[in-house]
Protein backbone atom coordinates (compact mmCIF):
# COMPACT_ATOMS: atom_id res chain seq x y z
CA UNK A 1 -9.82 -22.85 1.88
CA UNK A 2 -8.63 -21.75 -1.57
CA UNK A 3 -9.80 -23.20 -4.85
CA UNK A 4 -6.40 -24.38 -6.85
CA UNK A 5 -8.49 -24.37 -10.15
CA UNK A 6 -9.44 -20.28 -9.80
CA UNK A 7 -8.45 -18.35 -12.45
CA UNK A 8 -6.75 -15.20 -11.40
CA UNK A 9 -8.70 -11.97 -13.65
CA UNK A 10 -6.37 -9.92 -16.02
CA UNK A 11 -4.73 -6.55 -14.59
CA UNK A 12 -7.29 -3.60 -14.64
CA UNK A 13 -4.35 -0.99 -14.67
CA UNK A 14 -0.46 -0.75 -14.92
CA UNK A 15 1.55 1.10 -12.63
CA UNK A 16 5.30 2.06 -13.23
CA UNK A 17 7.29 3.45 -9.58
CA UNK A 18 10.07 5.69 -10.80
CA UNK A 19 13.23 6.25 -8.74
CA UNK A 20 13.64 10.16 -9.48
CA UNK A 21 16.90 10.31 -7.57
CA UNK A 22 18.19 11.92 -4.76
CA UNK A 23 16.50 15.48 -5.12
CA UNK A 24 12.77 15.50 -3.50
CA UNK A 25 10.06 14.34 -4.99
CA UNK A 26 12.19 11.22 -4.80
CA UNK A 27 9.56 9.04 -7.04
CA UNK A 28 7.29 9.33 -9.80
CA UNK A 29 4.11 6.93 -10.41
CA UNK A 30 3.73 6.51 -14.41
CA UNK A 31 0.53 4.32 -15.44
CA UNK A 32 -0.10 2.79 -19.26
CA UNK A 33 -3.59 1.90 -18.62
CA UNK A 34 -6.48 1.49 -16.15
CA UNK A 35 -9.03 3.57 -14.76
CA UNK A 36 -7.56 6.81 -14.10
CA UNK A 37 -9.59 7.19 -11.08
CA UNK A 38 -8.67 4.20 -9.43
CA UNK A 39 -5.18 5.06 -10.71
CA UNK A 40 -4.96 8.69 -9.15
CA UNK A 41 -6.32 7.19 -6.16
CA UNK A 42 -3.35 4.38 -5.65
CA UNK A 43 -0.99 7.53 -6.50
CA UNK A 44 -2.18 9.27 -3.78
CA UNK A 45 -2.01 6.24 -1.43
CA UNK A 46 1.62 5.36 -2.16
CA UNK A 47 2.99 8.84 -2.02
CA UNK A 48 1.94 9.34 1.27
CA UNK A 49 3.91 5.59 1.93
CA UNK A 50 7.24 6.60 -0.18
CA UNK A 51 7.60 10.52 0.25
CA UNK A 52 11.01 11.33 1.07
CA UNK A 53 11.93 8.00 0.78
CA UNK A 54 14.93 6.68 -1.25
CA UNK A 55 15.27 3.34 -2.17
CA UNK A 56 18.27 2.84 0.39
CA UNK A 57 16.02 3.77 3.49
CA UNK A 58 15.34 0.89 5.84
CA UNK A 59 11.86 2.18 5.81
CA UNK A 60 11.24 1.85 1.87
CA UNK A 61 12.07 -1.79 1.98
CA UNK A 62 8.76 -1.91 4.40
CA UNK A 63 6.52 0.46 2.90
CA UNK A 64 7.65 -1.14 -0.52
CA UNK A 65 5.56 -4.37 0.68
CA UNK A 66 2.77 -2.33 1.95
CA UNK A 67 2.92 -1.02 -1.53
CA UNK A 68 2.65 -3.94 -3.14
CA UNK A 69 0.23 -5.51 -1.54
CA UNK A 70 -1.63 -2.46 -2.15
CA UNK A 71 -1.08 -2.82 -6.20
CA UNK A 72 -2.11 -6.59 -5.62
CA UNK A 73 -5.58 -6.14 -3.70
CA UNK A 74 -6.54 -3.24 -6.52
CA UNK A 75 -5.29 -6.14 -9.09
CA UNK A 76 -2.96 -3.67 -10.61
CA UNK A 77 0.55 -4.73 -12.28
CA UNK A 78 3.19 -2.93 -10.73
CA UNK A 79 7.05 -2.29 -11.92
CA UNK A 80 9.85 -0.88 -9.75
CA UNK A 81 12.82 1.18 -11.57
CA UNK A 82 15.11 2.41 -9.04
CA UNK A 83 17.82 3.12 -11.17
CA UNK A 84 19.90 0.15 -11.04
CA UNK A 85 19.33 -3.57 -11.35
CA UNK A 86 18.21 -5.46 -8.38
CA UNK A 87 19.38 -8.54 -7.47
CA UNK A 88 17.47 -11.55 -7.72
């Protein structure tokens, strides 16, 4: 059972996924603020999810989730730029 009346806790950190382009390493993980070890750590996590990865790959819409989710359970706000505008 969830409690309606919780209030969610600010962001501890700000992550920014960067569509590089076509040429590998394909993305770039920028962060404003947040613990940079908790930060490098995520990093880590989702490269090994999105290398070689495009955004057109039926596998990035997947590991995209995963990713996420990820950003989510470390209560981290996350941003996508791929490059182009995505539909809503």
């Amino acid at each position: 059972m969830t409690d309606v009346n919780v209030e969610t806790e600010p962001p501890v950190g700000h992550v920014k996924m960067v569509y590089l382009g076509p040429v590998a390493p394909h993305w770039e993980i920028r962060s404003d603020f947040g613990d940079r070890d908790a930060i490098d750590g995520f990093r880590t996590r989702v490269n090994a999810r999105l290398v070689l990865l495009p955004p057109h790959d039926p596998q990035f819409r997947r590991n995209r989730e995963r990713v996420n989710r990820d950003a989510e359970r470390e209560n981290f706000m996350i941003e996508w730029d791929l490059g182009y505008d995505e539909e809503s």
